[in-house]
N, C-alpha and C. Protein backbone atom coordinates (compact mmCIF):
# COMPACT_ATOMS: atom_id res chain seq x y z
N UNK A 1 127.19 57.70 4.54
CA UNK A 1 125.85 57.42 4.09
C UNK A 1 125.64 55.92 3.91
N UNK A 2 126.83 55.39 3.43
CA UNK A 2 126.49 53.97 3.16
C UNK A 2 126.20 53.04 4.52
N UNK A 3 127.44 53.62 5.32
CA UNK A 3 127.13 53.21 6.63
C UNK A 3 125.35 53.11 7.26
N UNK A 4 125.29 54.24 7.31
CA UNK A 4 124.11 54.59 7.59
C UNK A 4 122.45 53.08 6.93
N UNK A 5 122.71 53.06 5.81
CA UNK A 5 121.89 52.59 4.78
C UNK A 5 122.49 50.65 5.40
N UNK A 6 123.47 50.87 5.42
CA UNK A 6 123.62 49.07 6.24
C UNK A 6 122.88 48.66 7.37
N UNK A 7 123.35 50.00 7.96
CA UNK A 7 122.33 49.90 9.40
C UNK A 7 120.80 49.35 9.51
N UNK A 8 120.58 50.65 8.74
CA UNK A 8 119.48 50.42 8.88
C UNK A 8 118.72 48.83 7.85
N UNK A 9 119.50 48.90 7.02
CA UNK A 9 119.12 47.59 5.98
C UNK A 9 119.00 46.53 7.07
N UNK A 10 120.47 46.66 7.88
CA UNK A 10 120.17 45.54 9.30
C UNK A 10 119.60 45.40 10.16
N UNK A 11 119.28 46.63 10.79
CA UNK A 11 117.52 46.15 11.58
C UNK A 11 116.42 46.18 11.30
N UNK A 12 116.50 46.95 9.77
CA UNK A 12 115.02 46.03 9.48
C UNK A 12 114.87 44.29 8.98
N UNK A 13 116.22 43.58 8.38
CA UNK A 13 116.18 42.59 8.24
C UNK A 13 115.77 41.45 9.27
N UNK A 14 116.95 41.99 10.57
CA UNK A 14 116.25 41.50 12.09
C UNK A 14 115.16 41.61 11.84
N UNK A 15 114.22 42.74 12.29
CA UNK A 15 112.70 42.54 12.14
C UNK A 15 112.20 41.56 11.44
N UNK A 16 112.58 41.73 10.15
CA UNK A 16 111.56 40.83 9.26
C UNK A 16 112.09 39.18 9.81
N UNK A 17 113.16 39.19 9.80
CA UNK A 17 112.98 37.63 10.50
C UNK A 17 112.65 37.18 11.74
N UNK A 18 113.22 37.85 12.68
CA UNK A 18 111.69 38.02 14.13
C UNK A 18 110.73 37.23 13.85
N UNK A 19 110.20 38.21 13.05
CA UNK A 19 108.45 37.87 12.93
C UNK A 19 108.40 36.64 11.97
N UNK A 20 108.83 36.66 11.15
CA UNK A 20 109.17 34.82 9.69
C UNK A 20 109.22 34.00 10.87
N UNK A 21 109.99 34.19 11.50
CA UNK A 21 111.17 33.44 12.91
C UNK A 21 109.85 32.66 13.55
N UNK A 22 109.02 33.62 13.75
CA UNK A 22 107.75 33.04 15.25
C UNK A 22 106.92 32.15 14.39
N UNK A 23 106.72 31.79 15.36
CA UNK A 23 105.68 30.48 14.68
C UNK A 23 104.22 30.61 14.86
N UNK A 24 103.60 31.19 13.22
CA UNK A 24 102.08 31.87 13.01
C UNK A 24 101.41 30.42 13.43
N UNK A 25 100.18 30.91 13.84
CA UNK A 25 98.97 30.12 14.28
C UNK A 25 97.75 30.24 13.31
N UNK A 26 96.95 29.88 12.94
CA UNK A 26 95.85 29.59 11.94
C UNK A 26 94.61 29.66 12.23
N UNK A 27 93.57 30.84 12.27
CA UNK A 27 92.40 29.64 12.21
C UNK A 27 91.57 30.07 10.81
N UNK A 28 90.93 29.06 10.50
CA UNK A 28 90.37 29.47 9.08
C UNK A 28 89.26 29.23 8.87
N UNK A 29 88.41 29.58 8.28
CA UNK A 29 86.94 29.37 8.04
C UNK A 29 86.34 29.06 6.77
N UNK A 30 85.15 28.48 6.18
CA UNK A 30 85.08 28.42 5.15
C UNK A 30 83.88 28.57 4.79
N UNK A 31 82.77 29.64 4.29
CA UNK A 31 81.40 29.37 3.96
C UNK A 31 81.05 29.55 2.23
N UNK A 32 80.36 28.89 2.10
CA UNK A 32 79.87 28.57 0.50
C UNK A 32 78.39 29.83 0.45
N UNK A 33 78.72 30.48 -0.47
CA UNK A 33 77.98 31.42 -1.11
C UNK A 33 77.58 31.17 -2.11
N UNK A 34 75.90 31.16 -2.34
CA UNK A 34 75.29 31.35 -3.72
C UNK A 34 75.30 32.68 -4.96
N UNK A 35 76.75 32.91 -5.13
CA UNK A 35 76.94 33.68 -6.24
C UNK A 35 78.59 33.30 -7.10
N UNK A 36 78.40 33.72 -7.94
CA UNK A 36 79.78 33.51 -8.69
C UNK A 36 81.14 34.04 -8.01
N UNK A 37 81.70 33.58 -8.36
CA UNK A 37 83.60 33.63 -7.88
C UNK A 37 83.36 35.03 -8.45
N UNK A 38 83.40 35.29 -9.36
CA UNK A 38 83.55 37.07 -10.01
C UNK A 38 82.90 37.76 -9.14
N UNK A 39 81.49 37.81 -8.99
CA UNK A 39 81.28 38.36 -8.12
C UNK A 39 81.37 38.35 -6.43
N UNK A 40 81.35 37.73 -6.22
CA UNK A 40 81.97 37.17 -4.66
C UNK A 40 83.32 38.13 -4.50
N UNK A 41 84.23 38.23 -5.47
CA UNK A 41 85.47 39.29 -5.33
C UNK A 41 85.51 40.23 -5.78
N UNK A 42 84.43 40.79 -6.33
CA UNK A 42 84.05 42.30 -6.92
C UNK A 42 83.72 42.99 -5.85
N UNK A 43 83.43 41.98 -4.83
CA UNK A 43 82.88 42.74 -3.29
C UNK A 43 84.07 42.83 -2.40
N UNK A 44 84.98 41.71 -2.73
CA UNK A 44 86.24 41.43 -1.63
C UNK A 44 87.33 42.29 -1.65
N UNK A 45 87.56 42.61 -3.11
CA UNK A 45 88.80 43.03 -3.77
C UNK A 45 88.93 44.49 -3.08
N UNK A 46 87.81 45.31 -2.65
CA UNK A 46 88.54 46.72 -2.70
C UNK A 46 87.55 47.01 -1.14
N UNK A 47 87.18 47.61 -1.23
CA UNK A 47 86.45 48.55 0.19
C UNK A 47 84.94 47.52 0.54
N UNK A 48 84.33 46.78 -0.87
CA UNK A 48 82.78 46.86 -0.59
C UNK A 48 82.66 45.75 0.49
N UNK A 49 83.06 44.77 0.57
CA UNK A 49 82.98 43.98 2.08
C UNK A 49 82.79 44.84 3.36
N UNK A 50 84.04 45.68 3.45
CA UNK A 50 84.06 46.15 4.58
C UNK A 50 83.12 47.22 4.91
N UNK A 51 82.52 47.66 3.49
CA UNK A 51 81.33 48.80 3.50
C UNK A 51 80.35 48.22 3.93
N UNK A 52 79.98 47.01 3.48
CA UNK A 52 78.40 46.12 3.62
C UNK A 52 78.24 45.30 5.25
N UNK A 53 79.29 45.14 5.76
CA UNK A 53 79.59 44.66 6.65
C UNK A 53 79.06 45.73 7.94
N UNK A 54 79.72 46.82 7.65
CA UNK A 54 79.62 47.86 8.44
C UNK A 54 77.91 48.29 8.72
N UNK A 55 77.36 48.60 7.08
CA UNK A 55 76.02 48.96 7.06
C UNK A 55 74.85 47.34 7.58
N UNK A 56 75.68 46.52 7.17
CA UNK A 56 74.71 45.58 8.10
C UNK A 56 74.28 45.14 9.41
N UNK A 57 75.59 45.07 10.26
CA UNK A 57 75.64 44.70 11.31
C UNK A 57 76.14 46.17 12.11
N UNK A 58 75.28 47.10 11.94
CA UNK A 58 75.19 48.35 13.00
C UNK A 58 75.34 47.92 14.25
N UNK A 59 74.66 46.62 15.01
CA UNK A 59 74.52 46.81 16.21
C UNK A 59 75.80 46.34 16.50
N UNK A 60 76.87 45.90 15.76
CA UNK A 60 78.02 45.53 16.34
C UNK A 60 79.48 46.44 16.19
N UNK A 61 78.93 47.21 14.65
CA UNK A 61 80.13 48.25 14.22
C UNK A 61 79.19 49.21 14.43
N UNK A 62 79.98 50.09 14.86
CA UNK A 62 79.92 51.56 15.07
C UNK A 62 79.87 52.55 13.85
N UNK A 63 81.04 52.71 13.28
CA UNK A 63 81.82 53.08 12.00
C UNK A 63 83.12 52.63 11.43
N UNK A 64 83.08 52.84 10.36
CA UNK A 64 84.06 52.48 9.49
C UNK A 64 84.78 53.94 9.08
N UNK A 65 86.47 54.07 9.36
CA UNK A 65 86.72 55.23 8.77
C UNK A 65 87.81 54.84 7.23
N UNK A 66 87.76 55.13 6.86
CA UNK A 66 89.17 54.80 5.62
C UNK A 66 90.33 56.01 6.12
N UNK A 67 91.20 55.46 6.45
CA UNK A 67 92.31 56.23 6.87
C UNK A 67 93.76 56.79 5.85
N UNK A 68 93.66 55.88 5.00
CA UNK A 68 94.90 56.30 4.25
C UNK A 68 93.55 55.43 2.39
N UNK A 69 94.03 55.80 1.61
CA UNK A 69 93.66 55.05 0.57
C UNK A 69 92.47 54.80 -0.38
N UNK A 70 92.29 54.40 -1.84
CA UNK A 70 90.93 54.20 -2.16
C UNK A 70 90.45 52.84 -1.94
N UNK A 71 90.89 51.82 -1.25
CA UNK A 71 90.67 50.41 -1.71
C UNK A 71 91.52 49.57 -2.22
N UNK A 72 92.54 49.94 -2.71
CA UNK A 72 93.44 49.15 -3.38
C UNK A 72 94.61 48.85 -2.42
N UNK A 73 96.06 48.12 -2.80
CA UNK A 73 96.51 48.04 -1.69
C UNK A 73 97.21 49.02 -1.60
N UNK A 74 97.23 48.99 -0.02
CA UNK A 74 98.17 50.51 1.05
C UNK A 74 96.75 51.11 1.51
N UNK A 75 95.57 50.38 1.42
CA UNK A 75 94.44 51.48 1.95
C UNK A 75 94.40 50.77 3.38
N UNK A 76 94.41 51.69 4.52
CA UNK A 76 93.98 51.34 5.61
C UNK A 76 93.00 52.35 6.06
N UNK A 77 92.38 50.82 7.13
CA UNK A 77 90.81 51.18 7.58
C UNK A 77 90.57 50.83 9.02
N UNK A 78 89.57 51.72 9.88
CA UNK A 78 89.68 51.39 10.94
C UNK A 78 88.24 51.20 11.41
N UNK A 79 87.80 50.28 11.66
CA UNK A 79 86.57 49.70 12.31
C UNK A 79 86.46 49.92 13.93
N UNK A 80 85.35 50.66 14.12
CA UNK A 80 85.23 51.04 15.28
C UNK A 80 84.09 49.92 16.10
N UNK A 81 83.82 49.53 16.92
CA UNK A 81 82.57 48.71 17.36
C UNK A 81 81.76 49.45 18.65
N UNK A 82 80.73 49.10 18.49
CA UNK A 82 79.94 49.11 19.67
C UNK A 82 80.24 49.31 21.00
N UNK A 83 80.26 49.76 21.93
CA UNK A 83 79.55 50.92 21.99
C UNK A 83 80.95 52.37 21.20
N UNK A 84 81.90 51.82 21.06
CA UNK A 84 82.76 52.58 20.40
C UNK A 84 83.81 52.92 21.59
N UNK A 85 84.53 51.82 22.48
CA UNK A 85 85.18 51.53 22.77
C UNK A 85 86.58 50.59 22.60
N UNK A 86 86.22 50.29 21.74
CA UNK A 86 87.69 49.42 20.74
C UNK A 86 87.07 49.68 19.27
N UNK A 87 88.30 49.13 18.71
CA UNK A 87 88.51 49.34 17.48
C UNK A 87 89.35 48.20 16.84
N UNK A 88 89.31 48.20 15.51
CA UNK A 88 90.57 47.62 14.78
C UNK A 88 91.14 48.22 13.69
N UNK A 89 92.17 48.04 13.46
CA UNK A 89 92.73 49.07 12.07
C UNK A 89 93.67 48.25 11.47
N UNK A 90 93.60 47.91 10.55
CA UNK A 90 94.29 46.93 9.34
C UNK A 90 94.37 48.14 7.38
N UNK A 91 95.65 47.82 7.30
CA UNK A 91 96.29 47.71 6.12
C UNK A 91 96.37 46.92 4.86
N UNK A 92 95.67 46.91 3.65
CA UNK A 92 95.53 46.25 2.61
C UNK A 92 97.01 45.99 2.00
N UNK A 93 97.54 44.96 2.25
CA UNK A 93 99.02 44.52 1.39
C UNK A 93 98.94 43.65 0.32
N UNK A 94 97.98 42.40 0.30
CA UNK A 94 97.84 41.94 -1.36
C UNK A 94 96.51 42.00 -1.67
N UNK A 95 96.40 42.26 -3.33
CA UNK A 95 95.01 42.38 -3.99
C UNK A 95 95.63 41.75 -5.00
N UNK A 96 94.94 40.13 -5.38
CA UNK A 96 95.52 39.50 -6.43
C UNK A 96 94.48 38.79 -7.03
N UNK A 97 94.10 39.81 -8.17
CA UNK A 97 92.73 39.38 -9.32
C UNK A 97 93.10 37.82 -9.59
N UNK A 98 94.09 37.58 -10.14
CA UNK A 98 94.03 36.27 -10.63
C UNK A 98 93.96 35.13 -9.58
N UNK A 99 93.96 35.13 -8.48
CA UNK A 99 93.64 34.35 -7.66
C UNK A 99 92.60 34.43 -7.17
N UNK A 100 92.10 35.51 -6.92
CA UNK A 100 91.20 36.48 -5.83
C UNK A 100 92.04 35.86 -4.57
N UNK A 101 92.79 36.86 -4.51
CA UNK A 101 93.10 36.52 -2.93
C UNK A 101 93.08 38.39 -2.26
N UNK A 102 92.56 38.25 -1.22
CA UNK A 102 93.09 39.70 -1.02
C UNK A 102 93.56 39.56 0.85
N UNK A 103 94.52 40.02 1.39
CA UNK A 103 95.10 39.98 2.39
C UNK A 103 95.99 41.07 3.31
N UNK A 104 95.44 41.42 4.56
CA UNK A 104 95.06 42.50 5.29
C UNK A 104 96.18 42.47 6.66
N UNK A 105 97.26 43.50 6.67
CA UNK A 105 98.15 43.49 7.74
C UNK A 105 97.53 43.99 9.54
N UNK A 106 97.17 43.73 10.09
CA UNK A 106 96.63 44.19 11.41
C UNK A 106 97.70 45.26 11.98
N UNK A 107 97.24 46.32 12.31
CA UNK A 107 98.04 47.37 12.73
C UNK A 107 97.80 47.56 13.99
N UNK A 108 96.86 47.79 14.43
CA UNK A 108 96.48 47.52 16.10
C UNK A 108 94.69 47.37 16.20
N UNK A 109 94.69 47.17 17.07
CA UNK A 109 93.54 46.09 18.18
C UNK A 109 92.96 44.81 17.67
N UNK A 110 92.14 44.02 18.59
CA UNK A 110 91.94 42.28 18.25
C UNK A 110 92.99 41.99 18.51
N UNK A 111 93.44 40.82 18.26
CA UNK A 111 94.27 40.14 19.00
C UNK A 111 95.67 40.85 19.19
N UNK A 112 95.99 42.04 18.36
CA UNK A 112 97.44 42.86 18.48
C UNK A 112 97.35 43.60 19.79
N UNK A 113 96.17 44.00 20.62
CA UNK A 113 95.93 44.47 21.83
C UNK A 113 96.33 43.99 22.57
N UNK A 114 96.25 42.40 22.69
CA UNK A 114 96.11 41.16 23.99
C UNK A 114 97.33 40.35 23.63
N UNK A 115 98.14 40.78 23.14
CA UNK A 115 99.40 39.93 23.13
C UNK A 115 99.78 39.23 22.00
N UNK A 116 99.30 39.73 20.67
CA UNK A 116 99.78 39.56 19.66
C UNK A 116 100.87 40.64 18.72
N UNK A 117 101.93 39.81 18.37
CA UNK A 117 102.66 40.49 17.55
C UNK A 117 102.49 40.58 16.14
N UNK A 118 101.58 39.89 15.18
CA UNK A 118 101.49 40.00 14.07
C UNK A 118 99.69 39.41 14.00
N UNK A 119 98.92 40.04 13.44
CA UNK A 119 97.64 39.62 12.58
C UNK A 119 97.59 39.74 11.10
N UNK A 120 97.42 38.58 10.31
CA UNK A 120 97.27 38.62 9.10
C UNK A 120 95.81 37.94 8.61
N UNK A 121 95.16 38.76 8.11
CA UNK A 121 94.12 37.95 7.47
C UNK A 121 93.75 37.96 5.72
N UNK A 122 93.48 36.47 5.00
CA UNK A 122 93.58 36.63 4.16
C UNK A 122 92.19 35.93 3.74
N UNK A 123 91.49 36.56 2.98
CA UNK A 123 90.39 36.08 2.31
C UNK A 123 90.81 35.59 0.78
N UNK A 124 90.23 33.99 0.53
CA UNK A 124 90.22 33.89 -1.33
C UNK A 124 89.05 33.03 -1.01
N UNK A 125 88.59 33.68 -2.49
CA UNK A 125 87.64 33.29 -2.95
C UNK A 125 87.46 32.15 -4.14
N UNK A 126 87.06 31.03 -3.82
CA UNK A 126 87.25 29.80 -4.87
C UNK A 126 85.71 29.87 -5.31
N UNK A 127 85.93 29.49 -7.25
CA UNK A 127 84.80 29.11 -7.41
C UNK A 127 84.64 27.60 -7.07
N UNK A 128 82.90 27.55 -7.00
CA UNK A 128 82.75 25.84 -6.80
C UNK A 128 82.08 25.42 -7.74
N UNK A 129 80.92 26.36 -8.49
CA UNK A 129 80.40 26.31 -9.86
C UNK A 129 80.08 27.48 -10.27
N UNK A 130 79.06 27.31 -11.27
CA UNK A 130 78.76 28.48 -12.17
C UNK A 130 78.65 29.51 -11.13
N UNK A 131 77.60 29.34 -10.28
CA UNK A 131 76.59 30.10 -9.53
C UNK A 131 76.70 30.10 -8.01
N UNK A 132 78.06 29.50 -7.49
CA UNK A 132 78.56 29.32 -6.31
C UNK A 132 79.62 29.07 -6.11
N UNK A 133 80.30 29.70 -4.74
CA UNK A 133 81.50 29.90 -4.45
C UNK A 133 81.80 29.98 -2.95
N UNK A 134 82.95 29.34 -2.84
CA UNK A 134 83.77 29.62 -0.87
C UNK A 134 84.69 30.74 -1.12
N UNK A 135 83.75 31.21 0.38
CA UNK A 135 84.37 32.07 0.95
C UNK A 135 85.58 31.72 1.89
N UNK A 136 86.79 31.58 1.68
CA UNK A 136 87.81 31.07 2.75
C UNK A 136 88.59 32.05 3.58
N UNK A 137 88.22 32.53 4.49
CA UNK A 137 89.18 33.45 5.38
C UNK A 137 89.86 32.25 6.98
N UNK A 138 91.37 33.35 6.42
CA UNK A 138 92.45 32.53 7.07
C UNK A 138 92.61 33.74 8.27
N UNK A 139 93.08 33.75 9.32
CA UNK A 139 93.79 34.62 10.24
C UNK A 139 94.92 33.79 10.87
N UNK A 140 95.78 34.63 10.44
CA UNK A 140 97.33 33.94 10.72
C UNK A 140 97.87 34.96 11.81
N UNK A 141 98.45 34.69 12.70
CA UNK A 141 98.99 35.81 13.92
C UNK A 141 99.69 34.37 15.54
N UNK A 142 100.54 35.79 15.61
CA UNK A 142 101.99 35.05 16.74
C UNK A 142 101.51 35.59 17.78
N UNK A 143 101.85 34.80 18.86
CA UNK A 143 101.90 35.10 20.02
C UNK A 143 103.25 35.93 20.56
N UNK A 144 103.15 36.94 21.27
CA UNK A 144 104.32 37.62 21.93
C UNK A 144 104.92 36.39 22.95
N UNK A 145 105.89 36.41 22.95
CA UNK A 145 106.39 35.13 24.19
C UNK A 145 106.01 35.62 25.72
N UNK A 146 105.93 36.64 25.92
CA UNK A 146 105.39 36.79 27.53
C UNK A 146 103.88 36.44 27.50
N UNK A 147 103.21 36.57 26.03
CA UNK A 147 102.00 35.75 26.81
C UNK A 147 101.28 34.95 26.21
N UNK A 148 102.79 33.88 26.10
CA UNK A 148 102.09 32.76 25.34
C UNK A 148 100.95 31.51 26.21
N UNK A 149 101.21 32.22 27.80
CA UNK A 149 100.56 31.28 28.92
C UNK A 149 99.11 31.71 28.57
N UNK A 150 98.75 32.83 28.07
CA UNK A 150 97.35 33.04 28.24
C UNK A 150 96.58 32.80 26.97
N UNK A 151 97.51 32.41 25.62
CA UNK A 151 97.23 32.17 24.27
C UNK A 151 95.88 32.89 23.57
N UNK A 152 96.44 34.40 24.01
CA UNK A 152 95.23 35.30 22.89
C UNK A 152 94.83 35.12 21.23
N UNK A 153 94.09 34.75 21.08
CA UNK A 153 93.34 34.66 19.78
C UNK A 153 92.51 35.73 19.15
N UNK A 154 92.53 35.88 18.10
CA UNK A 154 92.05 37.21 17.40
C UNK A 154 90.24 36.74 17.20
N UNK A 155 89.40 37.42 16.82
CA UNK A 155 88.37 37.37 16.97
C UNK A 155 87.69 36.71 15.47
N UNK A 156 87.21 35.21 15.17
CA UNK A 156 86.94 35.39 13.56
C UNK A 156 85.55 35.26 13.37
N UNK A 157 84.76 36.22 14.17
CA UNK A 157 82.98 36.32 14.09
C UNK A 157 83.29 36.95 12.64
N UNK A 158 83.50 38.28 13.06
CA UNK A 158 83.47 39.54 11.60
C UNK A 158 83.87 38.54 10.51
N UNK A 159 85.44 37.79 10.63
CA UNK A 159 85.33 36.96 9.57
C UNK A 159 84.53 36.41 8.42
């Protein structure tokens, strides 16, 4: 059994350094919102972004399903688009009130389709005053080495 439990301890360690190993790429965005830091992450922190998002921009999302979860982290969700031929599906891994940071593992499609091995996106929310606040979303994600010639990038409209 112990055997067993090394093993496997050892290829998942491989894995995890693999991916540490590659060298993430960045792009980040930043827009200033007229409402408070509290609220700005009362929307971020759990499902309601991705709810309002969905109900706003119909002509671009399709549906939204929640696949595993209520919102908190371990909830994954899968965004379907227009005409409802792709999709994306991401995993909630940090929700951190005291920062507001909240940050989302990509499980497949967007750039994990086209030759990416890892998508990470992380939204925090800074206040700037009373009554306003940035919105900062990061998308961090590696290129697979066979196609680093064609350098796929993940999509940061929805962003």
């Amino acid at each position: 059994m112990m055997k067993q439990f090394s093993l496997v301890f050892s290829v998942l360690l491989a894995c995890y350094n693999r991916v540490n190993s590659q060298e993430l790429k960045h792009i980040t965005n930043e827009d200033e919102v007229n409402a408070p830091a509290s609220e700005a992450w009362e929307l971020y922190r759990n499902l309601g972004i991705s709810e309002l998002v969905a109900q706003e921009l119909k002509n671009v999302i399709q549906r939204l399903d929640v696949l595993e979860g209520d919102g908190g982290v371990g909830t994954v969700i899968k965004v379907t688009f227009v005409p409802g031929n792709s999709s994306y599906t991401e995993k909630f891994t940090v929700i951190d009130d005291q920062r507001r940071v909240k940050e989302t593992q990509g499980l497949e499609g967007d750039c994990l389709a086209i030759g990416c091995s890892v998508q990470i996106v992380e939204f925090e929310i800074i206040e700037k005053s009373q009554n306003s606040s940035i919105i900062k979303s990061t998308i961090s994600y590696a290129v697979k080495e066979e196609f680093q010639a064609k350098d796929p990038k993940p999509s940061i409209e929805l962003v």
